[in-house]
Structure formats: structure tokens, C-alpha cells
C-alpha atoms as a PDB file:
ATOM      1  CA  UNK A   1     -22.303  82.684  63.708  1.00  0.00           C
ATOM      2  CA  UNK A   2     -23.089  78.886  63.785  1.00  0.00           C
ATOM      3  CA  UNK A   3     -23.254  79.045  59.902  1.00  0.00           C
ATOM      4  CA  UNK A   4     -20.265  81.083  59.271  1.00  0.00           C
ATOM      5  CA  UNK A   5     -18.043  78.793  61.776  1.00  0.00           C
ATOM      6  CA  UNK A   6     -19.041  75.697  59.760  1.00  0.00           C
ATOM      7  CA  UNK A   7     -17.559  77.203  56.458  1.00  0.00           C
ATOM      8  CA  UNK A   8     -14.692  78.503  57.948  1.00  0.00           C
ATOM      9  CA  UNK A   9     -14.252  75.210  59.651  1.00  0.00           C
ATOM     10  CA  UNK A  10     -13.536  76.233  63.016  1.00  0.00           C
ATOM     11  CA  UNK A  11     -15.419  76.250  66.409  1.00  0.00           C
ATOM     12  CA  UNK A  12     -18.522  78.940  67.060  1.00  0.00           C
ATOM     13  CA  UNK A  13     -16.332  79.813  70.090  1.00  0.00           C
ATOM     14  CA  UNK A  14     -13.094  80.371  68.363  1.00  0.00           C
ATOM     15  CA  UNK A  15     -15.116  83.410  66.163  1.00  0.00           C
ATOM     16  CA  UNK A  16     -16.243  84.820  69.849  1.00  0.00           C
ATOM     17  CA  UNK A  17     -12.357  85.179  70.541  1.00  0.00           C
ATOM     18  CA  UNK A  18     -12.060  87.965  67.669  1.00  0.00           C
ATOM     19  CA  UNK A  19     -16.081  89.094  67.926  1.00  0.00           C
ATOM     20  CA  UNK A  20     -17.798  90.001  70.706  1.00  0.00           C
ATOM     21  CA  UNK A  21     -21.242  89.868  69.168  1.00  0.00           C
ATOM     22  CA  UNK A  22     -22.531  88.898  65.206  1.00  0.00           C
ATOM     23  CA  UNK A  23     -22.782  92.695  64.639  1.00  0.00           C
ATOM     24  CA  UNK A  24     -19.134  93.236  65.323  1.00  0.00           C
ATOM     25  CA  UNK A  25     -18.086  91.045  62.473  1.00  0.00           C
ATOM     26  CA  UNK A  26     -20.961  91.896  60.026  1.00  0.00           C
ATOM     27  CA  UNK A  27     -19.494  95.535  60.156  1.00  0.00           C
ATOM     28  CA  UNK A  28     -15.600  93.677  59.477  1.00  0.00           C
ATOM     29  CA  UNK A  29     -17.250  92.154  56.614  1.00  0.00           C
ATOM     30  CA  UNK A  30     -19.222  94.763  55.571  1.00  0.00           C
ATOM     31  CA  UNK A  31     -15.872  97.343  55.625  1.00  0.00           C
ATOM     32  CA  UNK A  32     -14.208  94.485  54.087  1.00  0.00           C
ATOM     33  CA  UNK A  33     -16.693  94.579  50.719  1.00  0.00           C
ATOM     34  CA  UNK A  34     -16.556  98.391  50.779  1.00  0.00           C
ATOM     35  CA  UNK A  35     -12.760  98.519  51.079  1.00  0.00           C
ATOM     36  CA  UNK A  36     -12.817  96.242  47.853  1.00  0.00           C
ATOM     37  CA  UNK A  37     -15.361  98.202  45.929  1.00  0.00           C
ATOM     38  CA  UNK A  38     -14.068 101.576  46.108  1.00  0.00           C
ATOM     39  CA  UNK A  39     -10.497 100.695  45.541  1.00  0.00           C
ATOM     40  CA  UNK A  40     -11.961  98.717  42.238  1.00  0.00           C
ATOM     41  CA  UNK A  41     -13.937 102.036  41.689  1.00  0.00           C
ATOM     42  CA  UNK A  42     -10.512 104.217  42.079  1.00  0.00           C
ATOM     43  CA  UNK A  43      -9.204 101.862  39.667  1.00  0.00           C
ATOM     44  CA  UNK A  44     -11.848 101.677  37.268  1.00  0.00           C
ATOM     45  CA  UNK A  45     -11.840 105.582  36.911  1.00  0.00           C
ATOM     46  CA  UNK A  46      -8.219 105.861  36.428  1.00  0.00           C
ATOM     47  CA  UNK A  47      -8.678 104.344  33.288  1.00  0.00           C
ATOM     48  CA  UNK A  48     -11.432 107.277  32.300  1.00  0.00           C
ATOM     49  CA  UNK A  49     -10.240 110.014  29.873  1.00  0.00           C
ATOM     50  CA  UNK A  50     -10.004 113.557  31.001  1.00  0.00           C
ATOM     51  CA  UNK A  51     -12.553 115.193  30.307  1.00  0.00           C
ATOM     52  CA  UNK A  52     -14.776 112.114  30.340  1.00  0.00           C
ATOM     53  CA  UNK A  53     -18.509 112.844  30.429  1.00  0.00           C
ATOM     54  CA  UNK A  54     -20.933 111.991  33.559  1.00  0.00           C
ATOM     55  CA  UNK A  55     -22.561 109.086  31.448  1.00  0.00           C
ATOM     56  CA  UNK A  56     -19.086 108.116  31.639  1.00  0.00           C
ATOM     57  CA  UNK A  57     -18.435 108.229  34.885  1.00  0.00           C
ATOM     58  CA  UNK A  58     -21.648 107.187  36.035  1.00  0.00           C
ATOM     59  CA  UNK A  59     -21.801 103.879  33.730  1.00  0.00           C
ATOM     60  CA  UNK A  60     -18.365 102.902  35.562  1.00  0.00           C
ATOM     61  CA  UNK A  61     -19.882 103.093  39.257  1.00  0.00           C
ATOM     62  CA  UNK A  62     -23.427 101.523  37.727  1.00  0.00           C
ATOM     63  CA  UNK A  63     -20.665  98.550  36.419  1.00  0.00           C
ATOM     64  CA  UNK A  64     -18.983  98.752  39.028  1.00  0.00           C
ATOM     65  CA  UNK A  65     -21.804  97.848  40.964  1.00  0.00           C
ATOM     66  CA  UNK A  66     -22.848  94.605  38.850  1.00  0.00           C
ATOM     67  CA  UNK A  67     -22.062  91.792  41.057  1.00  0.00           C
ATOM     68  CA  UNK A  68     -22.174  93.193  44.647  1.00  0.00           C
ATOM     69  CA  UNK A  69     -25.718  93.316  45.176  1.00  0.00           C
ATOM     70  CA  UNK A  70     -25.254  91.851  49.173  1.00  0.00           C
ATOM     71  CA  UNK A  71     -23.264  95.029  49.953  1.00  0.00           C
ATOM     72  CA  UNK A  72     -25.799  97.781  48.352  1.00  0.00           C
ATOM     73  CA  UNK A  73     -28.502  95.699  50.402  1.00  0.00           C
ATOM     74  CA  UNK A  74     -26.617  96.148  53.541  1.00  0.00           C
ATOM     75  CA  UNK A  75     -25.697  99.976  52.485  1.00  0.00           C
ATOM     76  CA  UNK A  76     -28.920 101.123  54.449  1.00  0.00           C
ATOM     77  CA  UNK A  77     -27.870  98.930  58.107  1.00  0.00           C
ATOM     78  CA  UNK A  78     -24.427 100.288  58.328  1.00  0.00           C
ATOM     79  CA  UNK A  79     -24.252 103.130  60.023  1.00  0.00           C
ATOM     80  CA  UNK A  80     -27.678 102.465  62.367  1.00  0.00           C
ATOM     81  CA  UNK A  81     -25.465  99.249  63.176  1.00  0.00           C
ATOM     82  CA  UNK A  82     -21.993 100.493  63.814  1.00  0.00           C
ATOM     83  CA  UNK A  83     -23.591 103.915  65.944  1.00  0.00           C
ATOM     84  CA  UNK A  84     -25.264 101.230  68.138  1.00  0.00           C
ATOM     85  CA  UNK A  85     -22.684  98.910  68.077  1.00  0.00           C
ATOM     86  CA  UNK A  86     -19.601 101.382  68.829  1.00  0.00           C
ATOM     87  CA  UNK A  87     -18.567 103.932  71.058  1.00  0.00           C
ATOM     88  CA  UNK A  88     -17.883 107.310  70.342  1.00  0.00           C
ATOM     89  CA  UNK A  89     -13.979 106.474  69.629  1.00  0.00           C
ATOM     90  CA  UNK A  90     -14.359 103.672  67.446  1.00  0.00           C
ATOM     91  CA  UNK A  91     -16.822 105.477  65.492  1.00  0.00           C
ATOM     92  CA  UNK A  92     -14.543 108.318  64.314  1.00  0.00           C
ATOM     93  CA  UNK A  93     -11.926 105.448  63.845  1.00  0.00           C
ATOM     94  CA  UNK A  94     -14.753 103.594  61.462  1.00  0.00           C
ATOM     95  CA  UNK A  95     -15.297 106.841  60.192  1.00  0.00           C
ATOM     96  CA  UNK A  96     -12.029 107.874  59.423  1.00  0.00           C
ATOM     97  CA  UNK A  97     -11.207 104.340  57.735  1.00  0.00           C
ATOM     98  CA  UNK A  98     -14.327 104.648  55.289  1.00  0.00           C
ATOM     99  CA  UNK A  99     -13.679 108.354  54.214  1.00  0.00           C
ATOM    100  CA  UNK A 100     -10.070 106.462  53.661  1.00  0.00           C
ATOM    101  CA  UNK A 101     -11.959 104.377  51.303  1.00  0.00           C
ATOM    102  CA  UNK A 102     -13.800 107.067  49.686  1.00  0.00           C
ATOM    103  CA  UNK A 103     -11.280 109.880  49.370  1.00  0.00           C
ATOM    104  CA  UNK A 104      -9.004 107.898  46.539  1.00  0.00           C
ATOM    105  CA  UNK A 105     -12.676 107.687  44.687  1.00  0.00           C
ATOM    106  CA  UNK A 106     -13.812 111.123  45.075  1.00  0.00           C
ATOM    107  CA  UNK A 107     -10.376 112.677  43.887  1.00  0.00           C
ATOM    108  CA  UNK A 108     -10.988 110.543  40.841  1.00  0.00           C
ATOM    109  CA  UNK A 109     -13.836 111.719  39.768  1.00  0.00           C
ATOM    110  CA  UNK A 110     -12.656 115.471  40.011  1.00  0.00           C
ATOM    111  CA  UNK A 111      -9.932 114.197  37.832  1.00  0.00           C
ATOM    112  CA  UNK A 112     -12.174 112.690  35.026  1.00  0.00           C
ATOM    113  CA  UNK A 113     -14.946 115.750  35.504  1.00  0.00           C
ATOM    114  CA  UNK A 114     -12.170 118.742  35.889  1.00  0.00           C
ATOM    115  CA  UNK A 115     -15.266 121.126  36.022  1.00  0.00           C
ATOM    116  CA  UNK A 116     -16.670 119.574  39.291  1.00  0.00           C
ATOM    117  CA  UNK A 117     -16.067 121.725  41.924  1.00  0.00           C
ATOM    118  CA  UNK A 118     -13.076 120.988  44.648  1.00  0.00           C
ATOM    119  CA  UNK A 119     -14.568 118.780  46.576  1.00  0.00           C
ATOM    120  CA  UNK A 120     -17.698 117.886  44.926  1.00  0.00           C
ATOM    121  CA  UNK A 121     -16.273 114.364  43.969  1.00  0.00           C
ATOM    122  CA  UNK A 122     -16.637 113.557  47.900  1.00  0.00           C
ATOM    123  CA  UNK A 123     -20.187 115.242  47.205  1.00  0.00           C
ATOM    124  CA  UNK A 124     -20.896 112.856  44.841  1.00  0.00           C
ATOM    125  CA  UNK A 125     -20.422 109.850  46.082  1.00  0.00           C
ATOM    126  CA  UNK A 126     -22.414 110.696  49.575  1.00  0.00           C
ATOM    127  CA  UNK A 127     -25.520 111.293  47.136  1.00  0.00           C
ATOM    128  CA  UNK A 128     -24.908 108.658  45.336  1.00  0.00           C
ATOM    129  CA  UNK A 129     -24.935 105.915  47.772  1.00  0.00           C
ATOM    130  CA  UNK A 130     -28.564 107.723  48.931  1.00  0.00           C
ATOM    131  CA  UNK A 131     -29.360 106.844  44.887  1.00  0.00           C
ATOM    132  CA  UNK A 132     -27.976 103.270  44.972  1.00  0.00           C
ATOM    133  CA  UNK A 133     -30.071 102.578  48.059  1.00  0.00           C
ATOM    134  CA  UNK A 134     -33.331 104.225  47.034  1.00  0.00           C
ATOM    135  CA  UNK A 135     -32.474 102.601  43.132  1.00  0.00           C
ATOM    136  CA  UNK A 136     -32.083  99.325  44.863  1.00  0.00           C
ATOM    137  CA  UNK A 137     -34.899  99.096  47.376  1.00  0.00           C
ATOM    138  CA  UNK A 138     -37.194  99.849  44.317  1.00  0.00           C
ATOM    139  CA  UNK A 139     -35.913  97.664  41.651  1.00  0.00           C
ATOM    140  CA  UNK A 140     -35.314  94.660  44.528  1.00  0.00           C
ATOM    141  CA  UNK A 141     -38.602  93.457  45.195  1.00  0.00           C
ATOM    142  CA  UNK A 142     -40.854  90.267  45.606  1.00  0.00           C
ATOM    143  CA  UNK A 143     -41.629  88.494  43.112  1.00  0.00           C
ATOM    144  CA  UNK A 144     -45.116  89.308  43.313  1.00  0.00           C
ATOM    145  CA  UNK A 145     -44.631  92.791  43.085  1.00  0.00           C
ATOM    146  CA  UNK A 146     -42.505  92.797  39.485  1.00  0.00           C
ATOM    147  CA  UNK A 147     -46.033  90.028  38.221  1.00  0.00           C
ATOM    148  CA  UNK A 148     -48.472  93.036  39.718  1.00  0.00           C
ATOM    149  CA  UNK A 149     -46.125  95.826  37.545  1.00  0.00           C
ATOM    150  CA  UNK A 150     -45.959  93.915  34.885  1.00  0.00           C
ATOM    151  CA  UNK A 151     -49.559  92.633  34.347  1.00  0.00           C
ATOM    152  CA  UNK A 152     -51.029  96.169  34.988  1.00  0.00           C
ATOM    153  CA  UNK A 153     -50.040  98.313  32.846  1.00  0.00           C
ATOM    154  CA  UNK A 154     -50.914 101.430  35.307  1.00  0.00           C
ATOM    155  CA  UNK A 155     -47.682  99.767  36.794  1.00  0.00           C
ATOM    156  CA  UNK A 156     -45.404  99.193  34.651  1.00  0.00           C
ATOM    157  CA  UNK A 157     -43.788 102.224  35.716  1.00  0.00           C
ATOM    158  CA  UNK A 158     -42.746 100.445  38.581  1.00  0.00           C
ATOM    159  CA  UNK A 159     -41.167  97.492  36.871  1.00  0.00           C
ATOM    160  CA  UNK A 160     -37.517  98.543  37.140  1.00  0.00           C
ATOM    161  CA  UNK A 161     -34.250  97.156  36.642  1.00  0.00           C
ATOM    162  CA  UNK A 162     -31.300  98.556  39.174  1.00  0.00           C
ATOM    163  CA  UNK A 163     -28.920  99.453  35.885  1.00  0.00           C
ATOM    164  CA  UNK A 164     -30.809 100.881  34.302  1.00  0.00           C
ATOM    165  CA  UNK A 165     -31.997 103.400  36.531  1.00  0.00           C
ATOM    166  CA  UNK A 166     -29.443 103.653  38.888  1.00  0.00           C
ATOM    167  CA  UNK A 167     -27.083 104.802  34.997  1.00  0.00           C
ATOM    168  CA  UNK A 168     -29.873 107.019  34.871  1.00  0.00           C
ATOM    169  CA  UNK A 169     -30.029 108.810  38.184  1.00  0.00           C
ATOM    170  CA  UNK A 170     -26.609 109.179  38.437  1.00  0.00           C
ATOM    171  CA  UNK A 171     -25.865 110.768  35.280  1.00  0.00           C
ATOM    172  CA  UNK A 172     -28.597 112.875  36.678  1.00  0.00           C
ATOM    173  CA  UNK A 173     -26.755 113.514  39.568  1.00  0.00           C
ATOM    174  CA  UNK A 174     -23.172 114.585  37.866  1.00  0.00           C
ATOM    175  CA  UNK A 175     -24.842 116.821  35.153  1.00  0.00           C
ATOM    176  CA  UNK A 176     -26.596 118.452  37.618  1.00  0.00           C
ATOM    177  CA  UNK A 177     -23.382 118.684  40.034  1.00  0.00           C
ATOM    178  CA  UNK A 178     -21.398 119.816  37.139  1.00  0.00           C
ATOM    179  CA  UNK A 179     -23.724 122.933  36.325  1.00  0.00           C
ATOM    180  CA  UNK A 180     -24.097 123.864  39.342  1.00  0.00           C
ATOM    181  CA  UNK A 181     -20.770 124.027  39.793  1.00  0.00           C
ATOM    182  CA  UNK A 182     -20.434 126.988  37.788  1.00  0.00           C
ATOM    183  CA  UNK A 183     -22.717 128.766  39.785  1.00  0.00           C
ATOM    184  CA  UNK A 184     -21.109 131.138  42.296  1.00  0.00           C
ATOM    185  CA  UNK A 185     -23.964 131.287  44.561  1.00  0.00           C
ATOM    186  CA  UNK A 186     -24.374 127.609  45.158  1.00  0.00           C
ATOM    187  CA  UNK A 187     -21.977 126.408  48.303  1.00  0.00           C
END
């Protein structure tokens, strides 16, 4: 709080008037970011054909995604912070405001993948933020770690880059969204 009162220029108190506690305004700031990103994202996919393909649509999220490495690190805090943080009211209101967020996204992609099932857009973007985070905490790690990978070649395996296999998965994820789609058995 003391740091982010200096650059804002103001007195540690003044942020107390709007925040309660640190945790209050990390989840402001972290709504903020994802307010920003998925109405880039809605954006972004406007500009898809119809039908585009899942590499398509997956290489627009992965780019998407570029520069806003603090947000998918703090992906795996939100909720655990905001369901300790609020009560049961503000909750559905934070909950309400992010599926806000992620609605315009998730109609998107049905529009650019017209075989994905009704629905399945919001579908995909729950699994992939569970792919961004797992992608993430992989290919985000200590220095030591990436010199171990890549002096052992045993390893190297583990000597990832986030674009690269976050493109990957989630390509993974739409084809495999998109077939089963067709399948009348699958809910």
C-alpha cells in the first residue's frame, strides 16, 4: 500500500478511504486487467473469419496473452482471494461482473467456430484459463530450473516456452470441443 501511494502520489491513508484492506484493491486491479483483456479478446475475434479454424482462434487468445504475464500469474489467487475477502453478496456481484466480461468473449468464439455447441464458447474459456495457469506455472520458473532442463537432456522436455505450448493446448482444447460437439451423447 506504502508503495502504491508513493506512485500515485497521495497519502497511504487517503487509499484506506476507498480500501479497507490491500486485498480489496488487488481484486479492483485485478478486475481492472481482466476487464481490459477480454474486451481486447472480444475485439480481437471480431476480426476472425467465419468459419475460422481453432489454430485460429487459439493463436488470437495465445497473442492476446503476450504482454500480460502479471494477470495470468495472479489468475490462480483470484477467486481463493475474493471468497475470503467477500461476503456472499458481493461475491455473486463479482461474479456476475466477470461472467459480464466473459460472455462478449464466449459468444465470439461460437461466432468464429459456428460448429461449437451453444454455449460451449463459455466452455471454453473456463478450460482455458485452467490451461493458461497450468501452461504458465510450468513454463514460469527459476532460473535454475530452465539451466537443469536445458543441460540434461532427460529434461529438456521440461524446457518450455508459455506460447508455444499454451497455442498448442488450446488448439487442443477447441478441436477436441468442436468434435465433440457433434456427439449427441456428450452434455
Amino acid at each position: 500500500m506504502s508503495e502504491l501511494a508513493q506512485r500515485l502520489g497521495l497519502a497511504k491513508g487517503t487509499l484506506y478511504l476507498y480500501f479497507e484492506t490491500k486485498e480489496q484493491l488487488f481484486i479492483v486491479l485485478f478486475e481492472q486487467m481482466l476487464e481490459e483483456w477480454l474486451a481486447e479478446l472480444a475485439q480481437r475475434y471480431c476480426c476472425l473469419p467465419v468459419p475460422a479454424t481453432p489454430g485460429q482462434v487459439a493463436l488470437v487468445m495465445a497473442e492476446s496473452l503476450e504482454h500480460r504475464h502479471p494477470m495470468i500469474r495472479l489468475f490462480p489467487l483470484m477467486h481463493h482471494l475474493a471468497g475470503n475477502v467477500f461476503e456472499e453478496e458481493e461475491m455473486a456481484a463479482f461474479d456476475r461482473r466477470v461472467l459480464s466480461y466473459l460472455l462478449p468473449v464466449a459468444q465470439q468464439v461460437e461466432r468464429c467456430l459456428p460448429d461449437l455447441r451453444p454455449g460451449w464458447g463459455f466452455r471454453f474459456l473456463l478450460h482455458a484459463r485452467a490451461v493458461t495457469i497450468g501452461t504458465f506455472q510450468r513454463a514460469d520458473k527459476p532460473e535454475i530450473a530452465r539451466r537443469v532442463a536445458i543441460e540434461n537432456p532427460d529434461l529438456r522436455g521440461f524446457d518450455i516456452t508459455f506460447e508455444r505450448e499454451f497455442l498448442f493446448a488450446v488448439e487442443a482444447l477447441l478441436r477436441g470441443l468442436l468434435e465433440m460437439s457433434g456427439d449427441p451423447q456428450v452434455e
